[in-house]
PDB file of N, CA and C in Angstrom:
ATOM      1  N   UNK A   1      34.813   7.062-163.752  1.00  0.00           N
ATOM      2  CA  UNK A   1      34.775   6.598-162.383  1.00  0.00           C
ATOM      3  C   UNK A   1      33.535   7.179-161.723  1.00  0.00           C
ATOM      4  N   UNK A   2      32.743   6.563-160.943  1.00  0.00           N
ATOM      5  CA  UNK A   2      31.695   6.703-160.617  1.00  0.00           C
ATOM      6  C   UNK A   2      31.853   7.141-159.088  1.00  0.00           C
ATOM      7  N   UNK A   3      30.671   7.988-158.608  1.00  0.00           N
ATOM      8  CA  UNK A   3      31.012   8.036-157.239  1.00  0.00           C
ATOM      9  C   UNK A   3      29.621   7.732-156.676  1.00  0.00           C
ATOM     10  N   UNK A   4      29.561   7.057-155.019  1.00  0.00           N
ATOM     11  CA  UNK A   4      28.147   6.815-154.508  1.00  0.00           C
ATOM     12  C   UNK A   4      27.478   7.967-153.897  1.00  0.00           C
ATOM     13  N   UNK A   5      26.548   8.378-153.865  1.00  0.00           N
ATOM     14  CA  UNK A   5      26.353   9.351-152.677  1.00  0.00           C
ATOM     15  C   UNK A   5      27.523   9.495-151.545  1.00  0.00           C
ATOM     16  N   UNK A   6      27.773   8.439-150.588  1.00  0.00           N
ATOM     17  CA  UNK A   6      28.205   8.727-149.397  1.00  0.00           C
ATOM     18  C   UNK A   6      29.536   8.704-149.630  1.00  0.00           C
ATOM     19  N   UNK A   7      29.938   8.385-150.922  1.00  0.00           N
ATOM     20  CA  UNK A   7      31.660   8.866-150.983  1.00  0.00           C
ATOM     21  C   UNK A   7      31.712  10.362-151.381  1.00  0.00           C
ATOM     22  N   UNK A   8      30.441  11.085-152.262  1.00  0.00           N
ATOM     23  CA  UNK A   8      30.748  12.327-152.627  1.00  0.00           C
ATOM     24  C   UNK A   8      30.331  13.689-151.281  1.00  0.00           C
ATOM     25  N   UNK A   9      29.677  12.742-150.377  1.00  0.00           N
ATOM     26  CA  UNK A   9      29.127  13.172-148.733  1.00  0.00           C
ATOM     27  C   UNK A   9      30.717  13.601-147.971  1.00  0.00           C
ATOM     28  N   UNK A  10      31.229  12.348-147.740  1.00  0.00           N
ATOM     29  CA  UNK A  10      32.595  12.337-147.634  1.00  0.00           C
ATOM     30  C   UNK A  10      33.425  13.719-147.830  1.00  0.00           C
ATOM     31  N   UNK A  11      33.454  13.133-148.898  1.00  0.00           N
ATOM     32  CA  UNK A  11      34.473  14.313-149.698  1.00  0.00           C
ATOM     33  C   UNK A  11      33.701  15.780-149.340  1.00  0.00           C
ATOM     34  N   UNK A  12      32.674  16.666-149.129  1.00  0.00           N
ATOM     35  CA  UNK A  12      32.067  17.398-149.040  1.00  0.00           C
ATOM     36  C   UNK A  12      32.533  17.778-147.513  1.00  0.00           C
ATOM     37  N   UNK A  13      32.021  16.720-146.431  1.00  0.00           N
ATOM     38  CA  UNK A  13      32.315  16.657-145.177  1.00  0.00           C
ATOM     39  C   UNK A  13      34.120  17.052-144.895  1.00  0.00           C
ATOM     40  N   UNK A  14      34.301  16.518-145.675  1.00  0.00           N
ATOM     41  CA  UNK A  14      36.181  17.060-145.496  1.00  0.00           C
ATOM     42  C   UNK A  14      36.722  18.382-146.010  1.00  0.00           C
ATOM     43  N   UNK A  15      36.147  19.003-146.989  1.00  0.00           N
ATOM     44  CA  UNK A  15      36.885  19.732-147.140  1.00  0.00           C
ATOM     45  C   UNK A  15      36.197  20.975-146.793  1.00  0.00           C
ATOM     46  N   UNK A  16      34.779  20.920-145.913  1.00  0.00           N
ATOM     47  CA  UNK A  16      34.203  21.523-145.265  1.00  0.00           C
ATOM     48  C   UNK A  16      34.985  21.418-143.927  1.00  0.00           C
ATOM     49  N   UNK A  17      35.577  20.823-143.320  1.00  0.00           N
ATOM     50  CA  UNK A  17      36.645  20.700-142.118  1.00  0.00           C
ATOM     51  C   UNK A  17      38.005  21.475-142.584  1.00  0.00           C
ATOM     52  N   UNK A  18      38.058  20.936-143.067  1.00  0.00           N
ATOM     53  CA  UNK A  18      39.705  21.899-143.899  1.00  0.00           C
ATOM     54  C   UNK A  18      39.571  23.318-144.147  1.00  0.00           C
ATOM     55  N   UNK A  19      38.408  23.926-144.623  1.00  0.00           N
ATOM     56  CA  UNK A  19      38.313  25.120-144.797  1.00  0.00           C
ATOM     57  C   UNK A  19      37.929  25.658-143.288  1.00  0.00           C
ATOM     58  N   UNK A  20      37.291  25.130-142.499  1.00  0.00           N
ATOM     59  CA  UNK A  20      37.185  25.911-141.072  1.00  0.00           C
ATOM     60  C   UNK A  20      38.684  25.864-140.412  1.00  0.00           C
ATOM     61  N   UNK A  21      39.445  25.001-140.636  1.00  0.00           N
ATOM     62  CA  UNK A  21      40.614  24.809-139.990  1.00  0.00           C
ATOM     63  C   UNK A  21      41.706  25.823-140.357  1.00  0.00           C
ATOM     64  N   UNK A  22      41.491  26.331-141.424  1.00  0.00           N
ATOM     65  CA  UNK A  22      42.240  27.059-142.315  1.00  0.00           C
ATOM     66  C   UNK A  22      42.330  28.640-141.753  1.00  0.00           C
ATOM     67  N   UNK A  23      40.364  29.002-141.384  1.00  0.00           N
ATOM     68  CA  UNK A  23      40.039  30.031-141.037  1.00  0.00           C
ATOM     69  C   UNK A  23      40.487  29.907-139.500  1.00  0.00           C
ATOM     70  N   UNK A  24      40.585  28.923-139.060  1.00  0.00           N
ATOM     71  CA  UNK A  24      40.983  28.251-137.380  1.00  0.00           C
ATOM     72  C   UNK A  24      42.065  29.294-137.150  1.00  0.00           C
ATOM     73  N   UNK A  25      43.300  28.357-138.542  1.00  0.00           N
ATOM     74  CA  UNK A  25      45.256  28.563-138.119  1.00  0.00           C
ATOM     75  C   UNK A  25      44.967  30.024-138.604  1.00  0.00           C
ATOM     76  N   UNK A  26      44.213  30.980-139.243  1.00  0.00           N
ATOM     77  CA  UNK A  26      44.215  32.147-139.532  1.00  0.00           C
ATOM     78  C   UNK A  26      44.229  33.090-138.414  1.00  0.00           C
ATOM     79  N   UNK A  27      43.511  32.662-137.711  1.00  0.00           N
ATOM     80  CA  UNK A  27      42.300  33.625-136.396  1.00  0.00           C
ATOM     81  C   UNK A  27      43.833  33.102-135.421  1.00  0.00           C
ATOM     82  N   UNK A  28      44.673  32.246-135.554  1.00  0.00           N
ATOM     83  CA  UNK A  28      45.561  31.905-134.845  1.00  0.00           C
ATOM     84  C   UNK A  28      46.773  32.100-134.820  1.00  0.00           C
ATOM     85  N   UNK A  29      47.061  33.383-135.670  1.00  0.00           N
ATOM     86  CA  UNK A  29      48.310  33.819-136.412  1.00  0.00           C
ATOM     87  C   UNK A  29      49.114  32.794-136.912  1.00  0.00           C
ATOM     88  N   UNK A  30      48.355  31.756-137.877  1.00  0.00           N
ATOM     89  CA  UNK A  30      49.669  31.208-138.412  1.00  0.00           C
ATOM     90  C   UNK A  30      48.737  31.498-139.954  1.00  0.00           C
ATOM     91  N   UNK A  31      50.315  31.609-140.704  1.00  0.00           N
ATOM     92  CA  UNK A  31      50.548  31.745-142.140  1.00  0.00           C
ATOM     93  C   UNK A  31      49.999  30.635-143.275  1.00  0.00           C
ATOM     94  N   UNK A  32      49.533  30.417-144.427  1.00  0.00           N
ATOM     95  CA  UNK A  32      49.289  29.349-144.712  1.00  0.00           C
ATOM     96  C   UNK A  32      49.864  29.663-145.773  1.00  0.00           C
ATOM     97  N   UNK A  33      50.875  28.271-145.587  1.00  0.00           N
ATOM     98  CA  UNK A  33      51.912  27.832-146.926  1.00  0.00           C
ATOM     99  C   UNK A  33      51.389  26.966-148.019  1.00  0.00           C
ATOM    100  N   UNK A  34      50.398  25.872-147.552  1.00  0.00           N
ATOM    101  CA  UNK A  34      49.554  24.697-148.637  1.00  0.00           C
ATOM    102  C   UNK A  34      49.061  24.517-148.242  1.00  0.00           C
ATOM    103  N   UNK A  35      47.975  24.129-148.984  1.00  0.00           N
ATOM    104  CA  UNK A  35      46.598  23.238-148.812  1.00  0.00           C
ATOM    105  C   UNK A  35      46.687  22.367-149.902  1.00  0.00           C
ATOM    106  N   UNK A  36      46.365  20.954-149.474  1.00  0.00           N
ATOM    107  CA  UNK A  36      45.890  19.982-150.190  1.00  0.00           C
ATOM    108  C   UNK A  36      47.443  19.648-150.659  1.00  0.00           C
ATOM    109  N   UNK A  37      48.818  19.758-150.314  1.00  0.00           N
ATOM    110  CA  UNK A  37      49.667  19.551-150.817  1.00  0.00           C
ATOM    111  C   UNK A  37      49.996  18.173-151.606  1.00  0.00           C
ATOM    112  N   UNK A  38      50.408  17.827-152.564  1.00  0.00           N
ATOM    113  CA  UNK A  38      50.226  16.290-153.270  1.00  0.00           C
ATOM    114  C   UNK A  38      51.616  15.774-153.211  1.00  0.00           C
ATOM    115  N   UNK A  39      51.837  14.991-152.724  1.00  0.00           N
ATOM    116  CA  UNK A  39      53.390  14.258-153.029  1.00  0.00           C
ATOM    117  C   UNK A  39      53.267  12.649-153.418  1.00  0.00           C
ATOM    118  N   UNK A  40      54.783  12.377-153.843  1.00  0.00           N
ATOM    119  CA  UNK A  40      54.679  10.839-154.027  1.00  0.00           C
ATOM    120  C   UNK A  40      54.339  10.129-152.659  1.00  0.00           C
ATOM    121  N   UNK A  41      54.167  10.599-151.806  1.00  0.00           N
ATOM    122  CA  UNK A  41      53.810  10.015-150.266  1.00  0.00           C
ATOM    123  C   UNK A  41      52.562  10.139-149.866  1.00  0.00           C
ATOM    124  N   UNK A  42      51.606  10.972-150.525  1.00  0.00           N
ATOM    125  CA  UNK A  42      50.633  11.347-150.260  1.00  0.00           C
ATOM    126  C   UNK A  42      50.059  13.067-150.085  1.00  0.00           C
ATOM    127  N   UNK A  43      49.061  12.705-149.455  1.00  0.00           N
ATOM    128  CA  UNK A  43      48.602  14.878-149.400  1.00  0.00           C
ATOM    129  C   UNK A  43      49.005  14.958-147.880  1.00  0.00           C
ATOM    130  N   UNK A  44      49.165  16.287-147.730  1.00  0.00           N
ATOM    131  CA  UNK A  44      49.363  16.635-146.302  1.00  0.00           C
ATOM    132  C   UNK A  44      47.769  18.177-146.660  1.00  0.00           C
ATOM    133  N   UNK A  45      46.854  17.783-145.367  1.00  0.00           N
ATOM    134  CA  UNK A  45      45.755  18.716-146.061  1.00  0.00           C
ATOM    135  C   UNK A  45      46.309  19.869-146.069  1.00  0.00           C
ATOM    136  N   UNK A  46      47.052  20.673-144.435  1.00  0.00           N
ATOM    137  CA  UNK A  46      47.287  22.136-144.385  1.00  0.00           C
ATOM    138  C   UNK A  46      48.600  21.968-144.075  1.00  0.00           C
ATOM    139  N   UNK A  47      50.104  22.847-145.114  1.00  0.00           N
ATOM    140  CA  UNK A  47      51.109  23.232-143.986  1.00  0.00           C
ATOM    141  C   UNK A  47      50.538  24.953-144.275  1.00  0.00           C
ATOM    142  N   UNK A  48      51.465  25.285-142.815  1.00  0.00           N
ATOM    143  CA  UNK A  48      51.655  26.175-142.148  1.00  0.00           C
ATOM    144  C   UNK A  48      52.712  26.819-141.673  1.00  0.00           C
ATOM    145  N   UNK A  49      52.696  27.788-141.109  1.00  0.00           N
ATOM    146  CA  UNK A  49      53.954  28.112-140.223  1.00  0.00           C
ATOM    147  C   UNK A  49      53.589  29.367-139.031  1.00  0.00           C
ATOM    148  N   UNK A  50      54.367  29.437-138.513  1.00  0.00           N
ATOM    149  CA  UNK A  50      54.175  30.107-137.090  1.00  0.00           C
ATOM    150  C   UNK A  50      55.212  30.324-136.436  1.00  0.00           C
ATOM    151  N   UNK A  51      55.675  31.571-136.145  1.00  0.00           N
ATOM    152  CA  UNK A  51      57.064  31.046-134.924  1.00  0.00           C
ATOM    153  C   UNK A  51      57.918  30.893-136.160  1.00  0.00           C
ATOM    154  N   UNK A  52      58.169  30.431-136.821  1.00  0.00           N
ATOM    155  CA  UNK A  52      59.669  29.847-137.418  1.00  0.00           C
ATOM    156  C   UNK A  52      59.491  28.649-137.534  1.00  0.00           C
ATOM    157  N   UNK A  53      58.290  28.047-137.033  1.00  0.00           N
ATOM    158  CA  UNK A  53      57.932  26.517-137.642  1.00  0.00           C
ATOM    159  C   UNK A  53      57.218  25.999-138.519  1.00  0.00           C
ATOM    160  N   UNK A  54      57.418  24.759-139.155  1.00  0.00           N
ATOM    161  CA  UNK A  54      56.439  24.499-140.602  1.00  0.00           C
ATOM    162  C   UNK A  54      55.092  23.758-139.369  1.00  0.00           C
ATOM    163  N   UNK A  55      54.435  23.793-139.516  1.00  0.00           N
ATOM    164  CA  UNK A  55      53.309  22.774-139.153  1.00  0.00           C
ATOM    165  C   UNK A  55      52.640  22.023-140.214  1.00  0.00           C
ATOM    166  N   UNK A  56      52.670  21.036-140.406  1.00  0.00           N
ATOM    167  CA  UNK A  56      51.576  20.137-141.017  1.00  0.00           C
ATOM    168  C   UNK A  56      50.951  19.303-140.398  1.00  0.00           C
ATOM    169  N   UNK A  57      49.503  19.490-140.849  1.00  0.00           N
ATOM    170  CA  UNK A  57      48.439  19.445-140.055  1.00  0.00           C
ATOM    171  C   UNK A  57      47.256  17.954-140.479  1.00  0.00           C
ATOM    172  N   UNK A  58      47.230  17.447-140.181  1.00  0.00           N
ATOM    173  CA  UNK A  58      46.179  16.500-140.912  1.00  0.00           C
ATOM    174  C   UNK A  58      44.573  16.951-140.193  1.00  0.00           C
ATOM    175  N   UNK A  59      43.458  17.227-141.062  1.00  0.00           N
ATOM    176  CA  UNK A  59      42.150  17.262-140.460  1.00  0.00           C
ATOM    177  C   UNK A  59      41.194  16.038-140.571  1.00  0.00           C
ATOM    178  N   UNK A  60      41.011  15.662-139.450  1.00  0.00           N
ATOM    179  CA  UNK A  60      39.983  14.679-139.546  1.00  0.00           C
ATOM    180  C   UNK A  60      38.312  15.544-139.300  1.00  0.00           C
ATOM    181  N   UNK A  61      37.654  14.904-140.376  1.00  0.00           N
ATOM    182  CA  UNK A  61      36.506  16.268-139.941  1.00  0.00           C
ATOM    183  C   UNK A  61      35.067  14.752-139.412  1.00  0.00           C
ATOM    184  N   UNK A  62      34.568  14.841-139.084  1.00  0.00           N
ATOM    185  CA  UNK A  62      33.201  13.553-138.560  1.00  0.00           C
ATOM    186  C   UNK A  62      31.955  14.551-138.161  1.00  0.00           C
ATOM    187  N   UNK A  63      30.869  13.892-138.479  1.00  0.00           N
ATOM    188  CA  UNK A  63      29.273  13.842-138.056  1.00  0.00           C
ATOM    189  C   UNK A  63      29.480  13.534-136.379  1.00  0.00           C
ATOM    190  N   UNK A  64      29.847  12.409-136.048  1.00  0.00           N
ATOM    191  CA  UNK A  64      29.550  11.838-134.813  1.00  0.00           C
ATOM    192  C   UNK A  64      30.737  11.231-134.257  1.00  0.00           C
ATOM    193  N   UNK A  65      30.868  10.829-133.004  1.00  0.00           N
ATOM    194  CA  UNK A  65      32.202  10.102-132.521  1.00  0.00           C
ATOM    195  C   UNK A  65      32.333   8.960-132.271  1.00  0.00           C
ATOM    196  N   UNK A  66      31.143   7.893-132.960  1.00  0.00           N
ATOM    197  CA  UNK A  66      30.595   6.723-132.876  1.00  0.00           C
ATOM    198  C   UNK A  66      31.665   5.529-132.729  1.00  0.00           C
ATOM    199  N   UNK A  67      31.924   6.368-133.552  1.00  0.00           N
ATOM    200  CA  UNK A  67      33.297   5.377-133.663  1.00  0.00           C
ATOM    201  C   UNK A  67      34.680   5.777-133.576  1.00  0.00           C
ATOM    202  N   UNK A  68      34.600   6.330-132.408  1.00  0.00           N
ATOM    203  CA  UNK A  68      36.084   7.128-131.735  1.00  0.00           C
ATOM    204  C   UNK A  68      36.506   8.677-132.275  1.00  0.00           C
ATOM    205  N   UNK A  69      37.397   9.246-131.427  1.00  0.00           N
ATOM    206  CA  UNK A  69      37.246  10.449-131.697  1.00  0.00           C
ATOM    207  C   UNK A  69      38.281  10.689-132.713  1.00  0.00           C
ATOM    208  N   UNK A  70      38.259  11.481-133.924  1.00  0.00           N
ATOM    209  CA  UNK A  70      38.810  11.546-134.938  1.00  0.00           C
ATOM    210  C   UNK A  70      40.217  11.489-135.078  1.00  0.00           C
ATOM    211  N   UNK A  71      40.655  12.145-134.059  1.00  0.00           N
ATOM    212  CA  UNK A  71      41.973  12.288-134.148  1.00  0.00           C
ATOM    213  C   UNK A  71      43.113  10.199-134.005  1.00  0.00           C
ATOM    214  N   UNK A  72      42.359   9.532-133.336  1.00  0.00           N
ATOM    215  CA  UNK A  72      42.258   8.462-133.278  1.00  0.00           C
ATOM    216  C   UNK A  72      42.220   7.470-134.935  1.00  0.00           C
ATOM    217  N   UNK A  73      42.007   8.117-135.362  1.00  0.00           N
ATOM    218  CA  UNK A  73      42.127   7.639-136.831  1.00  0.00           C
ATOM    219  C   UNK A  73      43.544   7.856-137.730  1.00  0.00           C
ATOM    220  N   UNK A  74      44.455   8.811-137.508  1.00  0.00           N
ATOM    221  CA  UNK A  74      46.029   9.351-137.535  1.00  0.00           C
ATOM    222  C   UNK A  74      46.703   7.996-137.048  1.00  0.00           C
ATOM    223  N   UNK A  75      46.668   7.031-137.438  1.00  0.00           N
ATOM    224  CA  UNK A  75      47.266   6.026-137.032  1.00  0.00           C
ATOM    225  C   UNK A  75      48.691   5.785-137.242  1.00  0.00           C
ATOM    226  N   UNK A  76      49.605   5.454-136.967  1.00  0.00           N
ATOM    227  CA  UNK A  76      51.464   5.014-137.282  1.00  0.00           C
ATOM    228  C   UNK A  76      51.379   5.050-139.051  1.00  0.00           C
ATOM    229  N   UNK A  77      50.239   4.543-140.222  1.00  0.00           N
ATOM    230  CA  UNK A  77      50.988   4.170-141.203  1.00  0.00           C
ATOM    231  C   UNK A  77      50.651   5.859-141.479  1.00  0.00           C
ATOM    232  N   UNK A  78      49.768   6.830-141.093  1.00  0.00           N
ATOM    233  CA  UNK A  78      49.135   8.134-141.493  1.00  0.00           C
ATOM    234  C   UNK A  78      50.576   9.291-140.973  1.00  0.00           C
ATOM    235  N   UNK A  79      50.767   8.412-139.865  1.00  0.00           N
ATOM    236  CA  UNK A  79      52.092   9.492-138.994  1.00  0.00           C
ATOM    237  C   UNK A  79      53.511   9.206-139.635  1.00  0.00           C
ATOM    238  N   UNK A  80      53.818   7.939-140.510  1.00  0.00           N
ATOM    239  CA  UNK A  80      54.718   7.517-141.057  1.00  0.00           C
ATOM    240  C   UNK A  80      54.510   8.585-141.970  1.00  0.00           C
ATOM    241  N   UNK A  81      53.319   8.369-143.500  1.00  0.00           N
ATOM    242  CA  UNK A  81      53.642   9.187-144.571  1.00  0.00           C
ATOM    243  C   UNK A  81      53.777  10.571-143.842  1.00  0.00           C
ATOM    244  N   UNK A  82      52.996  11.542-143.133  1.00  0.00           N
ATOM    245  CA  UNK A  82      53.508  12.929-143.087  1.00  0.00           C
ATOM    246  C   UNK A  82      54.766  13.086-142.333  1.00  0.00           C
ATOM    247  N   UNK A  83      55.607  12.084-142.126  1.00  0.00           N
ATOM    248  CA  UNK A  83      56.715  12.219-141.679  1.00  0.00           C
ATOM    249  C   UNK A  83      57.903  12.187-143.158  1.00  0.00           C
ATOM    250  N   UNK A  84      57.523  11.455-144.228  1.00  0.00           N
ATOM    251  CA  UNK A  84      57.688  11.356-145.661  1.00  0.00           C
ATOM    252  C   UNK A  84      57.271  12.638-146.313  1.00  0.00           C
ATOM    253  N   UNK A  85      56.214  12.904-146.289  1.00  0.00           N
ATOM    254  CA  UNK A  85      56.241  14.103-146.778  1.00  0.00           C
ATOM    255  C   UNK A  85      56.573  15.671-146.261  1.00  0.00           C
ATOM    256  N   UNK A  86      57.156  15.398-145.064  1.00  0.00           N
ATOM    257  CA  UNK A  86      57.535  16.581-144.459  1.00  0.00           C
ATOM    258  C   UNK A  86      58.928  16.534-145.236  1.00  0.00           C
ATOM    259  N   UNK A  87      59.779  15.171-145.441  1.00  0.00           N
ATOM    260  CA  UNK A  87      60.968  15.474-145.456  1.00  0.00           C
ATOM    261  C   UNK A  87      60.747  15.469-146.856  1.00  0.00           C
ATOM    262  N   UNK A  88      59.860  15.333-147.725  1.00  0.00           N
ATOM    263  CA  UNK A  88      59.459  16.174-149.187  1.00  0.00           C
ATOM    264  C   UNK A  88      59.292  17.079-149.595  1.00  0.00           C
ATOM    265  N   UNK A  89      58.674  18.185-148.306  1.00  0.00           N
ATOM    266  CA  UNK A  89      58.756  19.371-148.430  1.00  0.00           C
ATOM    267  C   UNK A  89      59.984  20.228-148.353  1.00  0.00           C
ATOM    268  N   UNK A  90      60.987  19.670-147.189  1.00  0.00           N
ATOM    269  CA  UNK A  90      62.074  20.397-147.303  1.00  0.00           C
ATOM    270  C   UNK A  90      63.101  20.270-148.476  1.00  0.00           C
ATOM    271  N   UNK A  91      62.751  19.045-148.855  1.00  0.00           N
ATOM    272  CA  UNK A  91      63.959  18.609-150.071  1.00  0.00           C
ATOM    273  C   UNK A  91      63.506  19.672-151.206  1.00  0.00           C
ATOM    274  N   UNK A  92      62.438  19.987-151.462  1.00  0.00           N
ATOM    275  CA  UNK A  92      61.800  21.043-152.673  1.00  0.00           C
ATOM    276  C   UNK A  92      62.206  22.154-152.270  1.00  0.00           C
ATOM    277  N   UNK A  93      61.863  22.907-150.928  1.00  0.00           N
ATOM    278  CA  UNK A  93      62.086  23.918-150.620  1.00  0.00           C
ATOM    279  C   UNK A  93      63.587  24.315-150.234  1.00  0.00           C
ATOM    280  N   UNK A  94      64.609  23.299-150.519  1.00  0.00           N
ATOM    281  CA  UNK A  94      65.990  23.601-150.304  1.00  0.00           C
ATOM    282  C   UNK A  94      66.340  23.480-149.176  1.00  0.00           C
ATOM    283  N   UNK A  95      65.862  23.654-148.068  1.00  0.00           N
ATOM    284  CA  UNK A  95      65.649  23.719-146.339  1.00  0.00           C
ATOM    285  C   UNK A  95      64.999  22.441-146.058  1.00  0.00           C
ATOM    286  N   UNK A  96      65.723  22.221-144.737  1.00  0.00           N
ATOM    287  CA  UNK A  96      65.090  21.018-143.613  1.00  0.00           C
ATOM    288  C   UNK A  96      64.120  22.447-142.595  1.00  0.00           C
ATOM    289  N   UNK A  97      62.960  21.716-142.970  1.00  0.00           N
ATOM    290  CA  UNK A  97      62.261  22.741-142.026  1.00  0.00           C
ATOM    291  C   UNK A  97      62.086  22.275-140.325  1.00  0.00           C
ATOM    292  N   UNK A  98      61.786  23.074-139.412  1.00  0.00           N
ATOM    293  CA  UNK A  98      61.735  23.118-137.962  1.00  0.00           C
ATOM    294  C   UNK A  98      60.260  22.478-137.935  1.00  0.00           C
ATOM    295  N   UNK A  99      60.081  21.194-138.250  1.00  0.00           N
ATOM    296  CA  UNK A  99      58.771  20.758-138.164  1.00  0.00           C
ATOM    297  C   UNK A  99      57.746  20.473-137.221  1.00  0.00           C
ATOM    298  N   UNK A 100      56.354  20.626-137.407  1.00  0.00           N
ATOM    299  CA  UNK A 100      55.798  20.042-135.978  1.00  0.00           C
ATOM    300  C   UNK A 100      54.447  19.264-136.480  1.00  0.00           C
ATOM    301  N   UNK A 101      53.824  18.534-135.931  1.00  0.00           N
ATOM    302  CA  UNK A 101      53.231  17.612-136.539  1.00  0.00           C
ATOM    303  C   UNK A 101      51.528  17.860-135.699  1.00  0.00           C
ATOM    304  N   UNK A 102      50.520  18.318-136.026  1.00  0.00           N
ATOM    305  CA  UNK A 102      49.472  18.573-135.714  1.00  0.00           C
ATOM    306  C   UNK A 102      47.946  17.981-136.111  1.00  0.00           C
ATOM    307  N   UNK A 103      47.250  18.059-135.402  1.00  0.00           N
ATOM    308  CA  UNK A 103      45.865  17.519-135.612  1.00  0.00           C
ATOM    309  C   UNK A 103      44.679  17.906-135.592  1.00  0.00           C
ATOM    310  N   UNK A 104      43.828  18.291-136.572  1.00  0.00           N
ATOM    311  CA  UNK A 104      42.764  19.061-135.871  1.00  0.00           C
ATOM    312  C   UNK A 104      41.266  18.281-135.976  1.00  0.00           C
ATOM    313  N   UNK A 105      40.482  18.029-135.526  1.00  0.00           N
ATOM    314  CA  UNK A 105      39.342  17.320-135.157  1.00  0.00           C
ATOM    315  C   UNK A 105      37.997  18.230-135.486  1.00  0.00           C
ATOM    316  N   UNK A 106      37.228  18.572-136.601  1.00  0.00           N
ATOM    317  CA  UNK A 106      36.465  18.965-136.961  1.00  0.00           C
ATOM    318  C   UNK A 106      34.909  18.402-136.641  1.00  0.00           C
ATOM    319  N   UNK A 107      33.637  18.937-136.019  1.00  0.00           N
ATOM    320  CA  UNK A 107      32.888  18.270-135.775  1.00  0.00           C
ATOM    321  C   UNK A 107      31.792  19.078-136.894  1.00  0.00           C
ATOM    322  N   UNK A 108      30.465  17.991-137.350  1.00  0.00           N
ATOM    323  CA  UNK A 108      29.635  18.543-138.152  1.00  0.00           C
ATOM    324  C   UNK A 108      28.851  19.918-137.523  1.00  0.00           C
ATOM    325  N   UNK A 109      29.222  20.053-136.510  1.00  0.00           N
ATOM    326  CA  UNK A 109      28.702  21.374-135.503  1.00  0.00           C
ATOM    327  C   UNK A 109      29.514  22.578-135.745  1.00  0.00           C
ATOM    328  N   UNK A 110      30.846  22.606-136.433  1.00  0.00           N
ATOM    329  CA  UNK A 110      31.958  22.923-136.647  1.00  0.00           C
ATOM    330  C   UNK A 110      32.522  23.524-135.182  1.00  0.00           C
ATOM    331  N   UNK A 111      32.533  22.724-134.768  1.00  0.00           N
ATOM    332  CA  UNK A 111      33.494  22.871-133.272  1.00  0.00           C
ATOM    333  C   UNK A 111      34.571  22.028-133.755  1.00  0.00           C
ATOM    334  N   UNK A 112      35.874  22.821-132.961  1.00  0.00           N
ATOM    335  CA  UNK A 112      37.112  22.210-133.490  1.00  0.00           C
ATOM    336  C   UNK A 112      37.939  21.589-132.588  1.00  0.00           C
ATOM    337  N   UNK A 113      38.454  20.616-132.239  1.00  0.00           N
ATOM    338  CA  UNK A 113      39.524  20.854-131.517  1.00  0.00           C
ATOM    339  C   UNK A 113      41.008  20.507-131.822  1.00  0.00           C
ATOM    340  N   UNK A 114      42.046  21.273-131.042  1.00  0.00           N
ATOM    341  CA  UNK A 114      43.199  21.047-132.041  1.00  0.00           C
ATOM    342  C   UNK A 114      44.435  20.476-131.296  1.00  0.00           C
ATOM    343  N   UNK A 115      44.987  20.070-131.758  1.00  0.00           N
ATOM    344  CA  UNK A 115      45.910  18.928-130.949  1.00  0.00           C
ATOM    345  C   UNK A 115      47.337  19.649-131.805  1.00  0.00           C
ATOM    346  N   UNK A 116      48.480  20.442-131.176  1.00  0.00           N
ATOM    347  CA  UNK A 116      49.466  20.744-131.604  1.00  0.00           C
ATOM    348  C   UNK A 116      50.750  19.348-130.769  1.00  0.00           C
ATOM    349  N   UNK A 117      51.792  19.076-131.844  1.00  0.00           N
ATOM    350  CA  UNK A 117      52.377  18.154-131.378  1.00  0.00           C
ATOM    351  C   UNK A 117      52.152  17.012-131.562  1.00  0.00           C
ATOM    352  N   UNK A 118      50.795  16.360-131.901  1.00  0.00           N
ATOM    353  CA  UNK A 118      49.939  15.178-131.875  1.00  0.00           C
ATOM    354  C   UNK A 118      50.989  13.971-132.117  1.00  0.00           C
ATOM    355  N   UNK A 119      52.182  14.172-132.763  1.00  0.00           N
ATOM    356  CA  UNK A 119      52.691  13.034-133.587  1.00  0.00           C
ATOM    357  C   UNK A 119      53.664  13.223-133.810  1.00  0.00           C
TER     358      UNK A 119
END
């Protein structure tokens, strides 16, 4: 499988967002339970926890806001699966976890902003 430049840009650009976000929920006292988690539903990039709550987090990371601001991209079918894979996580982990559903908006400047609740 071949990749183009701007898909392996991509991929670079993201998980350069994910790792600041990571150091973000750190500097923010929350715990980190997964990264990159894989399910039959899909990945959830970061859970977390805090408080007694799981957070899973989706990062949208962007260059520019050209085309709307990232978090704007988390659309119903994106908020459907991590609603699937939340209840994937608890079924593994034996527990229905106290879930909360979050967003964080990564800019190529690495300014962040973070949206708790988002969804």
């Amino acid at each position: 499988m071949s990749y183009s430049s701007q898909d392996v840009h991509k991929k670079v650009l993201g998980k350069t967002g994910e790792k600041l976000v990571q150091k973000y929920l750190k500097k923010h006292g929350y715990k980190l339970l997964k990264t990159n988690y894989q399910t039959p539903f899909g990945e959830a990039d970061i859970i977390a926890e805090k408080d007694g709550e799981v957070v899973f987090v989706e990062v949208k990371t962007r260059t520019t806001d050209n085309y709307g601001a990232p978090r704007e991209a988390v659309g119903k079918e994106k908020q459907r699966r991590y609603y699937q894979i939340a209840t994937f996580y608890g079924l593994q982990s034996g527990e229905e976890p106290n879930a909360r559903f979050d967003v964080a908006e990564v800019y190529a400047d690495k300014h962040i902003e973070y949206f708790e609740n988002a969804f």
